[in-house]
C-alpha atoms as a PDB file:
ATOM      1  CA  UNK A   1     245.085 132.776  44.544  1.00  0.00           C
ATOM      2  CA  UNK A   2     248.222 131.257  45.472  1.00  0.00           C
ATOM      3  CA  UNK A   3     248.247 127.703  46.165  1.00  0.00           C
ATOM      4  CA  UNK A   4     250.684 125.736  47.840  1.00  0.00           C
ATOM      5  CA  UNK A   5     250.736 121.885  48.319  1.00  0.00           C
ATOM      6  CA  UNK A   6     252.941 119.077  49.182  1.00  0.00           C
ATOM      7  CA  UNK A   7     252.937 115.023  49.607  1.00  0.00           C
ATOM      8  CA  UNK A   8     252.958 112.893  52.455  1.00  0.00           C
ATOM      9  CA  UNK A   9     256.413 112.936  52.596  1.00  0.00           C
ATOM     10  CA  UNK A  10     257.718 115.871  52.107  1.00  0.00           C
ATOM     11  CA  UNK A  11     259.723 114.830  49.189  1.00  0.00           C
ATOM     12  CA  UNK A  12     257.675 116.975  46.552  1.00  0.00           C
ATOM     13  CA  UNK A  13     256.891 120.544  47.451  1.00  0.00           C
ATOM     14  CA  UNK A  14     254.809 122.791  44.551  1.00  0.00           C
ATOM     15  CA  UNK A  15     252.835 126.147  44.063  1.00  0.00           C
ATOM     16  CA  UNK A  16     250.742 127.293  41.351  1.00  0.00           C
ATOM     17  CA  UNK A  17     247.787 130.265  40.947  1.00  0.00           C
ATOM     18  CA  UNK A  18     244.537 129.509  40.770  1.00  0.00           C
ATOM     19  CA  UNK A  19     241.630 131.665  39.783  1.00  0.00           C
ATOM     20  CA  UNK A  20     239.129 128.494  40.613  1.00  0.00           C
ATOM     21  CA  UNK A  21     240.458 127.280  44.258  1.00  0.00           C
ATOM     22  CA  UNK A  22     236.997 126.393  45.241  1.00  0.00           C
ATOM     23  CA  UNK A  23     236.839 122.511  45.971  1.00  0.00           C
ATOM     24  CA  UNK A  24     233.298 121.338  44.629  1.00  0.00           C
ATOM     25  CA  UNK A  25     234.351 118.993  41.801  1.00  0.00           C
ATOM     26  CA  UNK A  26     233.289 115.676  43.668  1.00  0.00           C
ATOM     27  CA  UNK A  27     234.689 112.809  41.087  1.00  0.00           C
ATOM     28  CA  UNK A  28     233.519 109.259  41.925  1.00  0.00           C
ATOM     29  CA  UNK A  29     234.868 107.468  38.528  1.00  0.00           C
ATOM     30  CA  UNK A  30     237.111 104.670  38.748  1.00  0.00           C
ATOM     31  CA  UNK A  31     239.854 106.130  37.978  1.00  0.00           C
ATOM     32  CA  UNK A  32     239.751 108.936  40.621  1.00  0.00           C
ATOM     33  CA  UNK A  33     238.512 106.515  43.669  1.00  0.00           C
ATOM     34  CA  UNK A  34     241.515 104.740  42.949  1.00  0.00           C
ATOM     35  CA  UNK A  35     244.403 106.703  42.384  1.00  0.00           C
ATOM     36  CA  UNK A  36     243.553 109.980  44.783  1.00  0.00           C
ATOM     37  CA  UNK A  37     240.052 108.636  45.869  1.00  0.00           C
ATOM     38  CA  UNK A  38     239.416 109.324  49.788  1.00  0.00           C
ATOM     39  CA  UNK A  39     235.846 108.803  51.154  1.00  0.00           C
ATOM     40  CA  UNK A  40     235.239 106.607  47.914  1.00  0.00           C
ATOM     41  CA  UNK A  41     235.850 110.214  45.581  1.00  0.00           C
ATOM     42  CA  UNK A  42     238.672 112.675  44.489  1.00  0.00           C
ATOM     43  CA  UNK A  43     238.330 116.490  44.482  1.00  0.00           C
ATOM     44  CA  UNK A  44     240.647 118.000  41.965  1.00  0.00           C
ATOM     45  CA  UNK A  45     240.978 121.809  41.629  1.00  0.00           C
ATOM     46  CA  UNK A  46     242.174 124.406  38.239  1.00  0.00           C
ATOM     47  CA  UNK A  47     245.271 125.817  38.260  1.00  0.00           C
ATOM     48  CA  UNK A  48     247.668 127.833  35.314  1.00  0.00           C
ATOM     49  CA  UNK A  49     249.713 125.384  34.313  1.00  0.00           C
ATOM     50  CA  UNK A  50     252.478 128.172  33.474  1.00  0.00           C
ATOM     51  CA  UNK A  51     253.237 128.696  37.331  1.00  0.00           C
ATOM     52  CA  UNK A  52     253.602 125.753  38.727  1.00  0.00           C
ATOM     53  CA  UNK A  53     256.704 125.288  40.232  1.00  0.00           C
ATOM     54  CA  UNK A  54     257.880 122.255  41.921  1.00  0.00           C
ATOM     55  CA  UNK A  55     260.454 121.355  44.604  1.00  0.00           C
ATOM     56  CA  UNK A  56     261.699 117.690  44.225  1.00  0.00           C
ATOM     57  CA  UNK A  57     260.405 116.985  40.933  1.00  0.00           C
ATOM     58  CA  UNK A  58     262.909 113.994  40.942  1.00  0.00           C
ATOM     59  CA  UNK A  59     260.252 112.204  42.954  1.00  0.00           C
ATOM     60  CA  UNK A  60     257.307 112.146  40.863  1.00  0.00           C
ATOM     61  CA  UNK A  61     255.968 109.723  39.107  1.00  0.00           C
ATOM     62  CA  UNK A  62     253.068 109.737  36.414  1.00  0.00           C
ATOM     63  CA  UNK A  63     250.444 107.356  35.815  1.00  0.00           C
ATOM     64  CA  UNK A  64     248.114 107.509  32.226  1.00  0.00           C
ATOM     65  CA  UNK A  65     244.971 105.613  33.104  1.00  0.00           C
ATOM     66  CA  UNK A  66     243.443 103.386  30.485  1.00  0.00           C
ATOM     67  CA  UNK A  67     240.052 103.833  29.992  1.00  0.00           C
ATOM     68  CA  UNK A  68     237.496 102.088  28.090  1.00  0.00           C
ATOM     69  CA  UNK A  69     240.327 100.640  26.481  1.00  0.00           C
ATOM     70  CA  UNK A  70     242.243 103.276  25.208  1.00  0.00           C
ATOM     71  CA  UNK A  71     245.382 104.922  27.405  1.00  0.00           C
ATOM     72  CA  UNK A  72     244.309 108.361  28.240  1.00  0.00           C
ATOM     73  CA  UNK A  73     246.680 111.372  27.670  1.00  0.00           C
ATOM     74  CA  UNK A  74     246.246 112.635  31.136  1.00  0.00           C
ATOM     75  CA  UNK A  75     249.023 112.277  33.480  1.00  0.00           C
ATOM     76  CA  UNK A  76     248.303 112.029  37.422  1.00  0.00           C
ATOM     77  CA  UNK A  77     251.666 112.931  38.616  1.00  0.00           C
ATOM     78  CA  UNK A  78     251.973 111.602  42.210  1.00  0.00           C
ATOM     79  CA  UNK A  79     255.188 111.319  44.298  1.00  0.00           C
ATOM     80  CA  UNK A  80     257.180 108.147  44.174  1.00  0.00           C
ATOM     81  CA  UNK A  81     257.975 107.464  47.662  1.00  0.00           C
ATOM     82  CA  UNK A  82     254.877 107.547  49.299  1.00  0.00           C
ATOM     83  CA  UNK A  83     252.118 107.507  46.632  1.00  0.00           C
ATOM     84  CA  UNK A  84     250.485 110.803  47.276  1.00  0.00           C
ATOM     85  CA  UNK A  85     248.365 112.055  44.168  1.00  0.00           C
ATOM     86  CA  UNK A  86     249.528 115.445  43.421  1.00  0.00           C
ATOM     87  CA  UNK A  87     248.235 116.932  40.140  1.00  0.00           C
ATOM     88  CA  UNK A  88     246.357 116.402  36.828  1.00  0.00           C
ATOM     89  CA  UNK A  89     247.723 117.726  33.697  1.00  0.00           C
ATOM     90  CA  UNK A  90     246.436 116.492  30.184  1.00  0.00           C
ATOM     91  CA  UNK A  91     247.949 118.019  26.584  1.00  0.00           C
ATOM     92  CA  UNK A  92     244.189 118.333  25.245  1.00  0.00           C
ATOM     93  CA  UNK A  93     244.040 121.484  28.006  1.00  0.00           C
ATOM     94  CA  UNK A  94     247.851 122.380  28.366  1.00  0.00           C
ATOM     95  CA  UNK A  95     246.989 125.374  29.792  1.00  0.00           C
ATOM     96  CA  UNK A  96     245.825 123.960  32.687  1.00  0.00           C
ATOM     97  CA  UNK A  97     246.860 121.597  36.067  1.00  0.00           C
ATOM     98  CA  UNK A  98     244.293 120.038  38.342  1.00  0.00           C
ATOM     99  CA  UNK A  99     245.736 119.732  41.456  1.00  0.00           C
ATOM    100  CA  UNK A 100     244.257 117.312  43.839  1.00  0.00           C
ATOM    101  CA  UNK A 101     242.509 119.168  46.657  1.00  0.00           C
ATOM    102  CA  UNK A 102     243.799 116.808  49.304  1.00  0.00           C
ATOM    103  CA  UNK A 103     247.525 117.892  48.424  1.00  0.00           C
ATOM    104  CA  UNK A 104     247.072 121.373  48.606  1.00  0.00           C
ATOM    105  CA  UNK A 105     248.469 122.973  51.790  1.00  0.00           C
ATOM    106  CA  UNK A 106     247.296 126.531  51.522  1.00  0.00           C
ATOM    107  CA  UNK A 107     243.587 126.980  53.382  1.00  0.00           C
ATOM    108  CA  UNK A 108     240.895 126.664  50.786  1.00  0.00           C
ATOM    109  CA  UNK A 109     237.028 128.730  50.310  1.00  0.00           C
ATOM    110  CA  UNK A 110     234.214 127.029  51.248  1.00  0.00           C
ATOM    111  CA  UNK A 111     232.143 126.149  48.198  1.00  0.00           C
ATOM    112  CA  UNK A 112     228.807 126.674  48.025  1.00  0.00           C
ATOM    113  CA  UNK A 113     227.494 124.503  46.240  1.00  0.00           C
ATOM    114  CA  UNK A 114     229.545 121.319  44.942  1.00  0.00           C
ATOM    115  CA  UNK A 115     228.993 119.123  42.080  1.00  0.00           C
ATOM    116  CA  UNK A 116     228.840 115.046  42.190  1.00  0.00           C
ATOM    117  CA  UNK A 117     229.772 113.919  38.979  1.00  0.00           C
ATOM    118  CA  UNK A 118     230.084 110.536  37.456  1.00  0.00           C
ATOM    119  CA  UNK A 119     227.840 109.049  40.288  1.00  0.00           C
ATOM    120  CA  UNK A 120     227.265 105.966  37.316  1.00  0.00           C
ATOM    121  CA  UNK A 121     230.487 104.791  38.797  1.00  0.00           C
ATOM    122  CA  UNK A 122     229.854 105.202  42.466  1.00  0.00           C
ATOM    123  CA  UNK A 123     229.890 101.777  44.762  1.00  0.00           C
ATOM    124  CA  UNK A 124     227.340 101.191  47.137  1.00  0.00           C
ATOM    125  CA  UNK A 125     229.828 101.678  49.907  1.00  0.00           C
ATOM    126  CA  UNK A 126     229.911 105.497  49.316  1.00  0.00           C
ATOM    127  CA  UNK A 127     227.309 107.591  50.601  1.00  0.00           C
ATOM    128  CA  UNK A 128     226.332 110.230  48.974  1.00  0.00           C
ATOM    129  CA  UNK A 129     226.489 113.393  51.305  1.00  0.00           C
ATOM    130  CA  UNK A 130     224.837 115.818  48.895  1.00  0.00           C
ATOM    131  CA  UNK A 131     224.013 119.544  50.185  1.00  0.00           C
ATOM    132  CA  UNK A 132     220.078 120.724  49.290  1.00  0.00           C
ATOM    133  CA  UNK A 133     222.403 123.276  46.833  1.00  0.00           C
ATOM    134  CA  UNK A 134     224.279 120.761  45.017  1.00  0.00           C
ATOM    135  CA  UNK A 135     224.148 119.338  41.513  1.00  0.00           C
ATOM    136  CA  UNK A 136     224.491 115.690  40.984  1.00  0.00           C
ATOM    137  CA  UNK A 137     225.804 113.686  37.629  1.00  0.00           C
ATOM    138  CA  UNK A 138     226.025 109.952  36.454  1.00  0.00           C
ATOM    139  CA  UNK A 139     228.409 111.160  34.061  1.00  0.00           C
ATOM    140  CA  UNK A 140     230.408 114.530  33.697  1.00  0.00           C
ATOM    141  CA  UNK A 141     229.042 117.621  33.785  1.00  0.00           C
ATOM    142  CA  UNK A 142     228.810 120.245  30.807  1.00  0.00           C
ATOM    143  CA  UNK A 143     229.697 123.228  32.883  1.00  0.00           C
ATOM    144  CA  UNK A 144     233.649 123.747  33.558  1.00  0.00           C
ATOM    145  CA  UNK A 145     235.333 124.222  36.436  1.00  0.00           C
ATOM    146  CA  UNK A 146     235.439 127.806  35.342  1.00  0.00           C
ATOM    147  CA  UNK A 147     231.960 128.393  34.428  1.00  0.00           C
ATOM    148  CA  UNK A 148     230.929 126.922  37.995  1.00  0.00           C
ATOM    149  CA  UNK A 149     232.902 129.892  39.670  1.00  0.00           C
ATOM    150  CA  UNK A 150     231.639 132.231  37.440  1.00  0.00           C
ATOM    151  CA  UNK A 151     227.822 131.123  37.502  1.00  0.00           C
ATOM    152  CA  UNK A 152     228.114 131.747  41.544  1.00  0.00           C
ATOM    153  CA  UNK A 153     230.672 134.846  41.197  1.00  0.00           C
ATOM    154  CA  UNK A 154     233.659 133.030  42.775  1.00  0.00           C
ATOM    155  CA  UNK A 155     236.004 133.977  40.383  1.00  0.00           C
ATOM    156  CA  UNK A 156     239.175 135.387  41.555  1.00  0.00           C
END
């Protein structure tokens, strides 16, 4: 599926395919409340990596998080001018960009099911709005983003 998304702004403009556009990934960590968090949580997608192509690439910046003391080799690429999180992309997976659900443009499939993960990290402030289908984690999960579409057949 083609996906198409964009910041606040307008200033950056991208595409990619996805064969995993369902949004069920439900991220509460730290890191994810705070730099894309909405609602207290960030839902990122899975995209090729390969066919992503951006329009004002000039106005992105990257942030690499540090966690648990160490700087992480993921880069959340957001857009410099007005601070909308865009994508995920880490060199462990290079093959792959997360792109933040909230940016994409394109209308998305309704999951369902959706995964909490990394509920350890939830505040109190957040409630937790989980379906009598979903799956709920204090830490991250074991199955992928594409085993989860391919468990329920959503695989495109």
């Amino acid at each position: 599926m083609k996906l198409e998304g964009s910041c606040h702004c307008g200033a950056v403009r991208f595409s990619l395919e996805s064969r995993h556009p369902y949004p069920f990934n439900i991220c509460y960590c730290s890191v994810c409340r705070k730099t894309a968090g909405s609602g207290g949580y960030a839902i990122n997608l899975s995209g090729d990596f390969d066919s992503l192509a951006i329009d004002g690439a000039e106005h992105i910046s990257k942030y690499k998080a540090v966690i648990d003391g160490r700087e992480s080799p993921a880069e959340r690429c957001f857009c410099s001018k007005c601070g909308s999180a865009l994508w995920l992309w880490d060199p462990r997976w290079p093959e792959l960009v997360h792109p933040q659900a909230g940016a994409i443009d394109t209308p998305l499939p309704t999951a369902p099911e959706r995964t909490h993960l990394m509920l350890s990290s939830k505040p109190d402030w957040v409630p937790l709005h989980a379906g009598p289908e979903d799956r709920c984690f204090d830490d991250y999960p074991e199955e992928s983003i594409e085993a989860w579409h391919k468990r329920l057949g959503l695989k495109r």
